[in-house]
Protein backbone atom coordinates (compact mmCIF):
# COMPACT_ATOMS: atom_id res chain seq x y z
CA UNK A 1 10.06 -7.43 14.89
CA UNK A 2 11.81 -10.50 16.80
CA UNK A 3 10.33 -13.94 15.58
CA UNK A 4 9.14 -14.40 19.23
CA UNK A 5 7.47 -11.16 19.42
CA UNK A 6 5.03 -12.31 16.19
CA UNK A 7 4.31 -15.41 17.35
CA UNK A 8 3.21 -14.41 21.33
CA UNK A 9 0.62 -16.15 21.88
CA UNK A 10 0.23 -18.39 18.87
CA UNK A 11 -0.74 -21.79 19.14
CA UNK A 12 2.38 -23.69 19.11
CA UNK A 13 3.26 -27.51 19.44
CA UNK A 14 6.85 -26.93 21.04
CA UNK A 15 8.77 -23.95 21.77
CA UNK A 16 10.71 -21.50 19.86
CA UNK A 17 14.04 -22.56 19.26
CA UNK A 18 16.37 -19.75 20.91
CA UNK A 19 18.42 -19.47 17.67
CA UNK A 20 15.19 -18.84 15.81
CA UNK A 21 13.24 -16.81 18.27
CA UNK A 22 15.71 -13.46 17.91
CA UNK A 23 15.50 -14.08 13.81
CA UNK A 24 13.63 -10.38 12.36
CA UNK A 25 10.68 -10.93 10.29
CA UNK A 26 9.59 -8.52 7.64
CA UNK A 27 6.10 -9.98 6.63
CA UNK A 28 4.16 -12.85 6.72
CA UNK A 29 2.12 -14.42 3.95
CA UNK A 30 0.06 -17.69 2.93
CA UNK A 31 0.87 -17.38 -0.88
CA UNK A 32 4.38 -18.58 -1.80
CA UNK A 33 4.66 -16.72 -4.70
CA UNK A 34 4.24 -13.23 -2.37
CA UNK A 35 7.24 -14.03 -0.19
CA UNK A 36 10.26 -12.10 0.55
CA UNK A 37 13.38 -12.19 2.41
CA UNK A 38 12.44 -12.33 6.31
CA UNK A 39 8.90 -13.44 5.70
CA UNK A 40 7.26 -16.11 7.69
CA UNK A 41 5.14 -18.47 5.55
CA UNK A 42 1.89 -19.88 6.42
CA UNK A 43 1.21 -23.55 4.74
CA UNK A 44 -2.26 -24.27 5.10
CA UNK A 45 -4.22 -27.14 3.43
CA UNK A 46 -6.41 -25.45 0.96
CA UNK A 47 -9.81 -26.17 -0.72
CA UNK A 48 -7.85 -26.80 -3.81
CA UNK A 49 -3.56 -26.50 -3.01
CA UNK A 50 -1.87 -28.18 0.04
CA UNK A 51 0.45 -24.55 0.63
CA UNK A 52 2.66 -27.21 2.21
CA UNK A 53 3.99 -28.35 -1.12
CA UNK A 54 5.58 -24.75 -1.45
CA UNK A 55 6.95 -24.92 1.84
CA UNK A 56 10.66 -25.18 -0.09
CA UNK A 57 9.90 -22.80 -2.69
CA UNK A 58 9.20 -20.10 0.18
CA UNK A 59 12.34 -21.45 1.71
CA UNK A 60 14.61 -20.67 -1.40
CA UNK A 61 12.64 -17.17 -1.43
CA UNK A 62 13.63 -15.89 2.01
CA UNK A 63 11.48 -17.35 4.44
CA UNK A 64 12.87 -17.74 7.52
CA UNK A 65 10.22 -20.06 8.75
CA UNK A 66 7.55 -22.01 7.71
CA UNK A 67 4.01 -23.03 9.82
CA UNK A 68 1.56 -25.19 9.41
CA UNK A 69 -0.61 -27.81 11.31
CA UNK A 70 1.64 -31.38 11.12
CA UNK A 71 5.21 -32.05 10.82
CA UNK A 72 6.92 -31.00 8.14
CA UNK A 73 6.78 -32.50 4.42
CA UNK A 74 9.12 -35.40 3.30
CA UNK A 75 12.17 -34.35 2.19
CA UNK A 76 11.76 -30.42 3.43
CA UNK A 77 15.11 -29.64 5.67
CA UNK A 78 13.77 -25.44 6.33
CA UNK A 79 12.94 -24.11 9.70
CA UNK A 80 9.38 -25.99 10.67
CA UNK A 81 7.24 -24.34 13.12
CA UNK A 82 4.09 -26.85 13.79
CA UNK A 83 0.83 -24.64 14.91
CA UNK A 84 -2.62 -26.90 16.67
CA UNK A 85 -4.35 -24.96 14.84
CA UNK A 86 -2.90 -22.74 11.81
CA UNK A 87 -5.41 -19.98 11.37
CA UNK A 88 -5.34 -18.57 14.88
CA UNK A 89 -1.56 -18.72 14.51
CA UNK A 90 -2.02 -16.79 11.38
CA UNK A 91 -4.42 -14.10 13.05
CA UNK A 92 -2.24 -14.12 16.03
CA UNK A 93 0.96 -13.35 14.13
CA UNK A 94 -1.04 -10.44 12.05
CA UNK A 95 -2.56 -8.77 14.92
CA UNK A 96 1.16 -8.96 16.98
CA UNK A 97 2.99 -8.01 13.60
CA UNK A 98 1.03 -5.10 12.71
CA UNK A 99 0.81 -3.93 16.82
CA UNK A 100 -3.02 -4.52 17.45
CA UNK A 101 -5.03 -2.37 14.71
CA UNK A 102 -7.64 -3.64 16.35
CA UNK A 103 -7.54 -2.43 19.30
CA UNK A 104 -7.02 1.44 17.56
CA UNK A 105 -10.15 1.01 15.91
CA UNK A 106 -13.93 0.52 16.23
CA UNK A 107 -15.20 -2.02 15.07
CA UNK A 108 -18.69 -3.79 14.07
CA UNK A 109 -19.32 -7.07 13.19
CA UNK A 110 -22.66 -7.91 11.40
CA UNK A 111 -23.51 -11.59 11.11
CA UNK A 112 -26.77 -13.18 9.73
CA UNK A 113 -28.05 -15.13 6.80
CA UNK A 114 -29.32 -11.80 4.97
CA UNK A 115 -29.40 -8.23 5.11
CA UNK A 116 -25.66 -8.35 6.23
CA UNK A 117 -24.64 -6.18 3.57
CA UNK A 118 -26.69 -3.88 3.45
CA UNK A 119 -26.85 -3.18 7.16
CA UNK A 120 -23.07 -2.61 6.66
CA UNK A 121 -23.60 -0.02 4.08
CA UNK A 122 -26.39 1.77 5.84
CA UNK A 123 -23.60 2.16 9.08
CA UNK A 124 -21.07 3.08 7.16
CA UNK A 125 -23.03 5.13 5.49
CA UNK A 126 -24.08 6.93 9.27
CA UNK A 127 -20.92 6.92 10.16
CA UNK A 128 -19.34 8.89 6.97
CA UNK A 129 -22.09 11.04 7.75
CA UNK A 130 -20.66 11.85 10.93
CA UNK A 131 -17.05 12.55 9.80
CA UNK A 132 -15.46 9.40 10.17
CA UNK A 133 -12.60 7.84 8.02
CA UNK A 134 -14.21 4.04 7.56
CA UNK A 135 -13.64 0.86 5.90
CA UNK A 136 -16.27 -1.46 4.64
CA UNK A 137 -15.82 -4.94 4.40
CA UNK A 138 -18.29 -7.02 2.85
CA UNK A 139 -19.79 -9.31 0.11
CA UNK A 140 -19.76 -6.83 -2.89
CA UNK A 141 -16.39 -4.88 -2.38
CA UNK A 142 -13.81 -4.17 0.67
CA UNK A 143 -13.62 -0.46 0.71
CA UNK A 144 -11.01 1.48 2.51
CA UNK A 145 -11.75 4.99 3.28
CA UNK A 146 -13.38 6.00 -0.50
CA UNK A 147 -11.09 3.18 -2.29
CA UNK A 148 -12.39 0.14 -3.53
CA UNK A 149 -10.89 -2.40 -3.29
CA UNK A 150 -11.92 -6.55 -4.86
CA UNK A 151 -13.51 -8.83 -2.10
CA UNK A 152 -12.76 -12.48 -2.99
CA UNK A 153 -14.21 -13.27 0.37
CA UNK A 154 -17.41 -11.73 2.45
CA UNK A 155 -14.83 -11.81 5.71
CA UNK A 156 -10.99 -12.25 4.06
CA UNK A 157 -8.26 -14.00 5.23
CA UNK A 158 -7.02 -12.82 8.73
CA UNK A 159 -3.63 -11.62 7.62
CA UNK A 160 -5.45 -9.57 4.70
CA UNK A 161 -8.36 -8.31 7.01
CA UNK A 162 -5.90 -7.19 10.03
CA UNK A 163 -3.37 -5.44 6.95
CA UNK A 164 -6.28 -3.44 5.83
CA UNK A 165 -7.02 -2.10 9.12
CA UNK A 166 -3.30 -1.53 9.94
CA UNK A 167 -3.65 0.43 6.27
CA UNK A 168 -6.82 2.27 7.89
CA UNK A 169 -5.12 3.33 11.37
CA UNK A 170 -2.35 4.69 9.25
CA UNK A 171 -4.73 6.60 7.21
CA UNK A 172 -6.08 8.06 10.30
CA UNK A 173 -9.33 6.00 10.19
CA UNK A 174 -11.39 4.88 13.26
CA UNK A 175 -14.11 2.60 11.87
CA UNK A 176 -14.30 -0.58 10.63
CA UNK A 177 -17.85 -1.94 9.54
CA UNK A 178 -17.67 -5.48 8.62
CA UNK A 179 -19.84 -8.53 7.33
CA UNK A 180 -19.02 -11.74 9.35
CA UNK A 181 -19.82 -15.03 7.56
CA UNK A 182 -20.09 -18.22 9.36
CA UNK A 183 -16.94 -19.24 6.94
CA UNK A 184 -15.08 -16.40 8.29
CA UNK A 185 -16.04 -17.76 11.77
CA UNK A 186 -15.41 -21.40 11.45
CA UNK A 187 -12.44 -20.72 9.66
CA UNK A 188 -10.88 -18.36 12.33
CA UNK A 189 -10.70 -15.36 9.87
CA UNK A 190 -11.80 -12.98 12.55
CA UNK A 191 -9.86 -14.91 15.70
CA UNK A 192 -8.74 -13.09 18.02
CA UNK A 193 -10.12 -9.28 16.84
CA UNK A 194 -12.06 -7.43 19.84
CA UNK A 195 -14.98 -5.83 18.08
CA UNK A 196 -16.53 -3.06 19.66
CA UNK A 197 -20.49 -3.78 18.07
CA UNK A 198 -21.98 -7.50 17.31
CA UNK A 199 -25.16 -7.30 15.19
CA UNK A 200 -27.30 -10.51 14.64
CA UNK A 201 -29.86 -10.08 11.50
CA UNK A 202 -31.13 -13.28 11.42
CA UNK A 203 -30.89 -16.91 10.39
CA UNK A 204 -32.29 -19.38 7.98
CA UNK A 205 -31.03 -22.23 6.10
CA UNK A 206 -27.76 -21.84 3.63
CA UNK A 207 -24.47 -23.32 4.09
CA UNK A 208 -25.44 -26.65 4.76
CA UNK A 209 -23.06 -27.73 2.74
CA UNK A 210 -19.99 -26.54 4.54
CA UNK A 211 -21.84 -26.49 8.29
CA UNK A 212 -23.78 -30.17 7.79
CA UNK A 213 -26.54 -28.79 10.16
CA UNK A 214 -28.32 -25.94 11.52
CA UNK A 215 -26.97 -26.34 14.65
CA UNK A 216 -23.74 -26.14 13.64
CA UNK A 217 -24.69 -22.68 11.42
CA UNK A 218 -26.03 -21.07 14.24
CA UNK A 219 -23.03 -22.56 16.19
CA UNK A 220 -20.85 -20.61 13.99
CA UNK A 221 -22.83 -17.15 14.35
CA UNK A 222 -22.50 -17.40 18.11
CA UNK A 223 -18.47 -17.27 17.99
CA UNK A 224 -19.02 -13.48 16.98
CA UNK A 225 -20.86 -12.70 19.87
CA UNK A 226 -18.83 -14.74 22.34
CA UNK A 227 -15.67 -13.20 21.82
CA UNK A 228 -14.10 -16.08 19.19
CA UNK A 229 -10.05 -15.66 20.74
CA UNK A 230 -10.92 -12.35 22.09
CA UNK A 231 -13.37 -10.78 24.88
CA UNK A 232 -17.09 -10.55 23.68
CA UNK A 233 -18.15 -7.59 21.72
CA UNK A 234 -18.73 -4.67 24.57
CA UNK A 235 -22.42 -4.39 22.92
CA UNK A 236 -24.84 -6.56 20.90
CA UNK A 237 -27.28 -5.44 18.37
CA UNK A 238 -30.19 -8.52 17.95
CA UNK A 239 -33.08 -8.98 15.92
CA UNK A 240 -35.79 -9.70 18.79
CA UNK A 241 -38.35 -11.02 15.96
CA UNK A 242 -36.01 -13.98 15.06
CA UNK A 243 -36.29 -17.57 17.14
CA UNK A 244 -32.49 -17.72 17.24
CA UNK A 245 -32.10 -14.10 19.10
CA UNK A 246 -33.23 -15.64 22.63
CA UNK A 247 -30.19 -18.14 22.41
CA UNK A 248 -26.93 -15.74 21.84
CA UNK A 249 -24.98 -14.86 24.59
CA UNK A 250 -24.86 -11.27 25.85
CA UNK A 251 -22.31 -10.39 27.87
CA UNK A 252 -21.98 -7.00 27.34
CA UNK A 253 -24.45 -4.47 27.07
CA UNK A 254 -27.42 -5.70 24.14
CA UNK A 255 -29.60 -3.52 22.35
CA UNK A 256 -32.81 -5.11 20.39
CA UNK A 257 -34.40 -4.14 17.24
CA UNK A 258 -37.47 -5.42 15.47
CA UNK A 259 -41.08 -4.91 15.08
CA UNK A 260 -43.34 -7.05 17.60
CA UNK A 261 -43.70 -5.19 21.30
CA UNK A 262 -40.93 -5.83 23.36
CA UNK A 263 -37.71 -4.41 21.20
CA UNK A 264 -35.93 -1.97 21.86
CA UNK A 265 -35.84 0.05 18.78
CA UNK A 266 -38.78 -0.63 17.19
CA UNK A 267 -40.73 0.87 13.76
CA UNK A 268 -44.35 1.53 13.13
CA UNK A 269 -46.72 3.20 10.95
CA UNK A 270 -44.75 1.68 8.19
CA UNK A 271 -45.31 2.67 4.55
CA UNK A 272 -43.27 0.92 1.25
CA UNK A 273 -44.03 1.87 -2.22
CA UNK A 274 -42.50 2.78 -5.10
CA UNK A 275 -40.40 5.46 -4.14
CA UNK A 276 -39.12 3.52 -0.81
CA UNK A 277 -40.25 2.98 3.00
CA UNK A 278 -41.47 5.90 5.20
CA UNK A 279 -42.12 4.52 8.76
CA UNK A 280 -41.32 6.10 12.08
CA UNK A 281 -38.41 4.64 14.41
CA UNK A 282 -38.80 4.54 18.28
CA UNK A 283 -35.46 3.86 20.54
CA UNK A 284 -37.44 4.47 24.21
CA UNK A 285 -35.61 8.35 23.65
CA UNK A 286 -37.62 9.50 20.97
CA UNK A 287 -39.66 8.95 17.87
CA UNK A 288 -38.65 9.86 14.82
CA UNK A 289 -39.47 10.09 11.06
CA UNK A 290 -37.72 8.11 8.40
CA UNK A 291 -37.41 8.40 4.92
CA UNK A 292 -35.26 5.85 2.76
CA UNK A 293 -35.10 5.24 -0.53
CA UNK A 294 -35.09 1.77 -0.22
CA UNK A 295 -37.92 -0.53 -0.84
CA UNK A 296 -39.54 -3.20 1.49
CA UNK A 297 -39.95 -4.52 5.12
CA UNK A 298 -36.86 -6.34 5.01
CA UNK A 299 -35.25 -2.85 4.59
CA UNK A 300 -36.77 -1.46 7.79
CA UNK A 301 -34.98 -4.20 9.97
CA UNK A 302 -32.11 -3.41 8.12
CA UNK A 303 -32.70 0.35 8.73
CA UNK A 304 -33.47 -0.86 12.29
CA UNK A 305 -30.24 -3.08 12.80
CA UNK A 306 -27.92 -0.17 11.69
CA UNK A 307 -29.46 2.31 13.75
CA UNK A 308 -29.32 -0.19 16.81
CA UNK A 309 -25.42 -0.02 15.86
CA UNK A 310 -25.16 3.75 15.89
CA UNK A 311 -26.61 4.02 19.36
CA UNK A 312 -24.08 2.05 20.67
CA UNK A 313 -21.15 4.70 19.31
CA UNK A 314 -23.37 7.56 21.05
CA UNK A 315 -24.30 9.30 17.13
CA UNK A 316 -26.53 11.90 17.16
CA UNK A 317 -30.28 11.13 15.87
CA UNK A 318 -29.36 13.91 12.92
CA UNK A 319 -26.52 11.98 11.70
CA UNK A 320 -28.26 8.70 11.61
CA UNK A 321 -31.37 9.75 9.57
CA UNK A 322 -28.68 11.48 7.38
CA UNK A 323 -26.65 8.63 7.02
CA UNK A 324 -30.02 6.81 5.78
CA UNK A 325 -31.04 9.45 3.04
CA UNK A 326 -27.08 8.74 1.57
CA UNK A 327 -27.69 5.27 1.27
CA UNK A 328 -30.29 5.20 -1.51
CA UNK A 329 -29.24 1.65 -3.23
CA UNK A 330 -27.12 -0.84 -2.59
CA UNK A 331 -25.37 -2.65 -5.77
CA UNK A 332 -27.76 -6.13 -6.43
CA UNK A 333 -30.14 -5.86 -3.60
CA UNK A 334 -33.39 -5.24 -5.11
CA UNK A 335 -30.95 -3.08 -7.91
CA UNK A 336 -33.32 -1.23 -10.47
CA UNK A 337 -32.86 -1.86 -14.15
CA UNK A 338 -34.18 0.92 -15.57
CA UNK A 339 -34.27 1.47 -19.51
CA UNK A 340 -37.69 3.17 -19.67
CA UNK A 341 -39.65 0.23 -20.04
CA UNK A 342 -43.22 -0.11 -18.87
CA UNK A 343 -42.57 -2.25 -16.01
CA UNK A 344 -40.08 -2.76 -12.87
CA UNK A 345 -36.79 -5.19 -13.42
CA UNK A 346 -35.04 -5.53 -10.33
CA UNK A 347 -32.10 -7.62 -10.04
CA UNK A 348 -31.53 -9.38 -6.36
CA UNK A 349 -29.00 -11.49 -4.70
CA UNK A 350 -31.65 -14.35 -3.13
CA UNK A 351 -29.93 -17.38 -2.91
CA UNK A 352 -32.00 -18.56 -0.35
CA UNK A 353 -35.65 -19.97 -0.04
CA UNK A 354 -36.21 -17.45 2.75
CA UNK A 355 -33.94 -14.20 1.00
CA UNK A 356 -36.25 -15.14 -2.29
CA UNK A 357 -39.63 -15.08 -0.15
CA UNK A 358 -38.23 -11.87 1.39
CA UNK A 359 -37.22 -10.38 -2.27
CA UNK A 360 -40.66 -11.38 -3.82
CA UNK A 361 -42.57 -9.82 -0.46
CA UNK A 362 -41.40 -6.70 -1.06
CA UNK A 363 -42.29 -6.54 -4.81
CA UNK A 364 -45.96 -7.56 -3.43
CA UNK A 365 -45.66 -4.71 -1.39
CA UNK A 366 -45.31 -2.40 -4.11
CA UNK A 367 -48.74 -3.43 -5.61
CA UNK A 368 -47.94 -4.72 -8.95
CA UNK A 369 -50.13 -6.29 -11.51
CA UNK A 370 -47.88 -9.85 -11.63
CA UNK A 371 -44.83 -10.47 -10.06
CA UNK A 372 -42.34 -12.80 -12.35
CA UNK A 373 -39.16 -14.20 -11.10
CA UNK A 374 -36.38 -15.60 -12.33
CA UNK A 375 -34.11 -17.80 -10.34
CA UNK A 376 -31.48 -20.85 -10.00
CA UNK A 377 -29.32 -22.47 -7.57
CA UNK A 378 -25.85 -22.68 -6.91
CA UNK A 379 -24.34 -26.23 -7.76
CA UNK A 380 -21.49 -27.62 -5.81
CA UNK A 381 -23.87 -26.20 -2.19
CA UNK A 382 -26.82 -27.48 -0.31
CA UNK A 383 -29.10 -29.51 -2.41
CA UNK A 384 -31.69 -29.56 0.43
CA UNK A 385 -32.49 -25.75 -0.38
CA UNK A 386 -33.24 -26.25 -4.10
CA UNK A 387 -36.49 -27.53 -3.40
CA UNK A 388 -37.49 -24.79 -0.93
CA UNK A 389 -36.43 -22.57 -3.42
CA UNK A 390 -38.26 -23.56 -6.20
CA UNK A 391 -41.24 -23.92 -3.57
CA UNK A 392 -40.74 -20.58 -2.70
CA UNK A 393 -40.90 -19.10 -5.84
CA UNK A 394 -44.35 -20.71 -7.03
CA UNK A 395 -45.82 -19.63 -4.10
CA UNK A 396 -45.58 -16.39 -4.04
CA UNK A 397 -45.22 -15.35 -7.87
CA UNK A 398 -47.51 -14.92 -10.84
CA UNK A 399 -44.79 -16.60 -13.32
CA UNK A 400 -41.43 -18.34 -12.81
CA UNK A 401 -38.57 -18.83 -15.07
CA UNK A 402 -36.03 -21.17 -13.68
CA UNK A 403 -32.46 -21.67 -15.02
CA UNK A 404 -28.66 -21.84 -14.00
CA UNK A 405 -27.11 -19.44 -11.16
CA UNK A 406 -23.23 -20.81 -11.16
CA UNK A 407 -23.83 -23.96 -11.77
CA UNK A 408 -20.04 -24.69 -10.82
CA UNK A 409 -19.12 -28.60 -11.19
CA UNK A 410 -22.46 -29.77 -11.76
CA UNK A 411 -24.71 -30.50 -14.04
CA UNK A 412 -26.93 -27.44 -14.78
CA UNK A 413 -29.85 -30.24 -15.77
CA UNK A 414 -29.70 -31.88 -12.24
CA UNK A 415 -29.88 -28.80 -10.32
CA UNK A 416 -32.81 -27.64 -12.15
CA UNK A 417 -34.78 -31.19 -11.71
CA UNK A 418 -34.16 -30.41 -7.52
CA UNK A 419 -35.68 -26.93 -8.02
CA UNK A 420 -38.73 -28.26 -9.72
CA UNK A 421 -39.80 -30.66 -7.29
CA UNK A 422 -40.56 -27.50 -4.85
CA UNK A 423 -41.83 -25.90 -8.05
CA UNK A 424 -43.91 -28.16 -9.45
CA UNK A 425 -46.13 -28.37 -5.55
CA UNK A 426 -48.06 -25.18 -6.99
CA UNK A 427 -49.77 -24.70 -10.38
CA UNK A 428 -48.19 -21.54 -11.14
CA UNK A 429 -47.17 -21.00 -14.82
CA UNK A 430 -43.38 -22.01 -15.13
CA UNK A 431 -40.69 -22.34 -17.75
CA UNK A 432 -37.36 -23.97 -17.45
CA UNK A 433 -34.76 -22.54 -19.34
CA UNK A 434 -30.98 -23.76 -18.57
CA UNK A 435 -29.23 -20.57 -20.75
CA UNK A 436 -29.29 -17.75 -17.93
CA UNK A 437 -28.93 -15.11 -21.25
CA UNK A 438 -31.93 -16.79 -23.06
CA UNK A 439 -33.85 -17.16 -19.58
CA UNK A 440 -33.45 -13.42 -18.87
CA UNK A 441 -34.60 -12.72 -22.56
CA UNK A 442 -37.87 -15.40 -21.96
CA UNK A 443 -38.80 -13.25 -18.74
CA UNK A 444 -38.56 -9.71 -20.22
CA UNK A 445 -40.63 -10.57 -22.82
CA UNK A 446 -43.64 -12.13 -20.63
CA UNK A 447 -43.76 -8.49 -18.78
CA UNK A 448 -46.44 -6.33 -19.45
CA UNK A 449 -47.05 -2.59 -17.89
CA UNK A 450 -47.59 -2.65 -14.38
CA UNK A 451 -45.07 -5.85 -13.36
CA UNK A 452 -42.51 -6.16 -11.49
CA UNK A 453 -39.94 -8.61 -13.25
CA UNK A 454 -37.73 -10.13 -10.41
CA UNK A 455 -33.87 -11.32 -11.56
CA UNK A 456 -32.44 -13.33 -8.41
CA UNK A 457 -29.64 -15.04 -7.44
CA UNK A 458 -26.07 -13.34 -8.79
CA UNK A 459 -27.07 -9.37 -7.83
CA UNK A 460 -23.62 -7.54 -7.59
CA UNK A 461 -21.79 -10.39 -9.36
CA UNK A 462 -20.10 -10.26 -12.70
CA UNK A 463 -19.33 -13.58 -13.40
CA UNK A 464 -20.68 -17.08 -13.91
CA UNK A 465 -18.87 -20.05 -12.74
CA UNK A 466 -18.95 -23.01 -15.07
CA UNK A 467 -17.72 -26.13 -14.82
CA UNK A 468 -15.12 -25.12 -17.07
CA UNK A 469 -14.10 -21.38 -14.86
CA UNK A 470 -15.50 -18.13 -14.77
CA UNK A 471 -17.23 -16.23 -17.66
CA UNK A 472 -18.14 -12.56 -17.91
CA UNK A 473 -22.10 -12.56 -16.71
CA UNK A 474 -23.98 -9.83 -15.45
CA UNK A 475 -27.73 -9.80 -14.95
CA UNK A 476 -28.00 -6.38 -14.75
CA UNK A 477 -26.12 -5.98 -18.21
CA UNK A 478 -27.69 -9.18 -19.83
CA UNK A 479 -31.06 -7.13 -18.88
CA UNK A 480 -30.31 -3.73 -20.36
CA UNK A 481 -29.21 -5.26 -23.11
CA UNK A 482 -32.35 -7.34 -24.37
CA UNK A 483 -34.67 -4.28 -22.95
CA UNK A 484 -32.56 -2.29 -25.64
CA UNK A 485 -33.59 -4.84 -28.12
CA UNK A 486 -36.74 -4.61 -27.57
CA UNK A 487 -36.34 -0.46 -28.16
CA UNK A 488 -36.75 0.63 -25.18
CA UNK A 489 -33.90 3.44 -25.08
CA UNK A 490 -34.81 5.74 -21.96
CA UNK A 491 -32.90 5.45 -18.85
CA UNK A 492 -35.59 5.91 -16.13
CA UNK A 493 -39.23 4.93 -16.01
């Protein structure tokens, strides 16, 4: 493809020099090390490396051009290309490169602070049900048709996001379910893509850390359903219980979920124990029974969001309630540990005051004798949540341990000392322990038969970041492992 055919459209300071404009590409990349002869290299300005230092080195490996926001580095005699804005050039040249996957696919975009992923899995999960070849694109994995594949980002990089779906149309695939963070958003990972379905789950505080403000989260969300460098979404799918549903824009056709009179699909008669939720779901068509084998309220929106999603690609009631009975866990959302121990360990990915209230609520729900949980908080994020957090906790549970999530740059100390001021606003018995391993070990042995032990913050995650880099760290493990010690040896309750 002709230089000038990948880059219609893309934001461009000056025009295509007419010697440059009939030069074939072969690829495009961001990473200098991936380049090849006829690629087109994207420099960006990165968290950590300034690509535009390797503008040379992708040069010397083939490139035949190089973009970026700026003029060129000092010293750098290569073809220059300078881009207003170098992420929609990126998702510009991907989409024209690999001829519009988009537009060959459906696709559904699920935005929120929680219950993103596993509203994405209980879709995709509908939709395999009804034949289709998918991909799933989310926090835990990217998955294309039934391959795995690692997610270093909830929403990747445009050029890696718009490659797997060329990689999907190939296969013959026609769905693409996907989580949409505000990052992806703000950082114009998703420009440009016409998505078929825009769900909205809900919002609370995170992220302040990258967004400064509420406003400026919720700002973020709204791209999706505005059409961010594309036309809106041709239906949403909003949470009517949340205060921020009454300000997105709907251009299309919107469907409602929730539970208060008013939405569109709604559930009632609602019953969560043990074994999962039984409610029934009304859509103004019918009424119909559900069964799901996941636990808690915060379940049945998610239950509620997905099926909101499937009515808008016309799949029949069958398939949906199908779809639900396949989807009996999702990895670290409310995650049983089981090792035949006298009492529930569940291992969740709160990271939020109001994903922690939600996690804890549904352990309530199950009727337990105590409810103990374990928590920390993320260093190098919002500091203004720690406290809310730590509130949170005390509030609502019998006992709290509180020690390090991924502590990253900071010290592990000082992020525990913001926690405890919410703490410390309740009396409830508390114990601070900084080693996650020794603080998982502390909480296991306070349970007694009849609790409901409550691991947060990591879920699905199998590392820790220290100051120092990533080490292997999995609750879920860590927890088997000391429930072995203390000789428990079965593998279900």
């Amino acid at each position: 493809m002709r230089l000038a055919e990948v880059l219609a459209g893309a934001p461009l300071k000056n025009p295509l020099p007419p010697g440059l404009a009939a030069v074939e590409v072969t690829g495009l990349d961001y990473d200098s090390r991936r380049i090849a002869p006829g690629f087109l290299f994207f420099a960006f300005a990165g968290q950590r490396v300034d690509g535009r230092r390797f503008a040379a080195q992708a040069v010397e490996r083939g490139a035949v051009a190089v973009l970026g926001e700026g003029p060129a580095p000092e010293n750098f005699s290569g073809p220059w290309l300078e881009l207003f804005h170098g992420r929609r050039g990126l998702a510009v040249a991907a989409l024209n490169f690999y001829r519009r996957p988009d537009r060959r696919l459906a696709l559904t975009g699920i935005t929120g602070t929680n219950g993103k992923t596993t509203t994405s899995y209980l879709l995709d999960s509908m939709l395999r049900a009804a034949g289709k070849l998918t991909a799933l694109i989310g926090t835990i994995e990217h998955r294309l048709a039934d391959q795995p594949r690692p997610a270093v980002n909830t929403t990747p990089e445009s050029l890696d996001l718009i490659h797997l779906m060329h990689e999907l149309v190939q296969l013959g695939g026609s769905h693409v379910t996907m989580e949409v963070s505000s990052h992806g958003l703000a950082l114009a990972r998703v420009y440009g893509l016409r998505f078929h379905t825009a769900v909205f789950t809900n919002l609370s505080q995170d992220h302040l850390d990258f967004h400064g403000t509420m406003e400026e989260y919720f700002s973020a969300k709204r791209l999706l359903f505005e059409g961010a460098g594309a036309p809106p979404p041709q239906y949403a799918v909003i949470n009517a219980d949340d205060p921020y549903a009454r300000r997105l824009p709907t251009p299309g056709r919107s469907i409602s979920y929730g539970l208060q009179p008013g939405a569109e699909v709604r559930a009632e008669k609602i019953v969560a124990d043990f074994h999962g939720l039984r409610f029934e779901i009304s859509d103004g068509r019918r009424r119909l029974p559900v069964i799901s084998e996941l636990p808690g309220r915060m379940n049945v929106y998610n239950i509620l969001a997905a099926w909101s999603a499937g009515l808008t690609y016309e799949l029949p009631a069958e398939i949906m309630l199908e779809g639900i009975r396949n989807c009996r866990q999702v990895p670290g959302r409310f995650e049983k540990v089981e090792q035949g121990q006298p009492f529930l360990v569940v291992v969740d990915y709160a990271h939020t005051d109001a994903a922690l209230r939600n996690v804890i609520s549904v352990a309530r729900e199950l009727g337990p004798k105590r409810v103990l949980t374990l928590f920390g908080c993320g260093g190098d994020r919002d500091r203004s949540k720690r406290p809310r957090m730590g509130q949170a906790a005390a509030e609502l549970s019998d006992f709290v341990v509180l020690t390090s999530d991924n502590p990253r740059s900071e010290d592990p100390l000082a992020i525990i000392n913001d926690a405890l001021v919410g703490l410390r606003r309740h009396d409830t018995p508390h114990r601070v322990e900084p080693d996650r391993a020794a603080a998982i070990r502390l909480i296991l042995a306070e349970a007694r038969p009849g609790d409901i032990v409550i691991i947060a913050g990591k879920g699905h995650e199998t590392y820790q970041v220290l100051k120092d880099g990533r080490i292997p760290f999995d609750d879920r493990e860590v927890a088997r492992a000391v429930l072995r010690e203390f000789g428990y040896s079965g593998g279900a309750q």
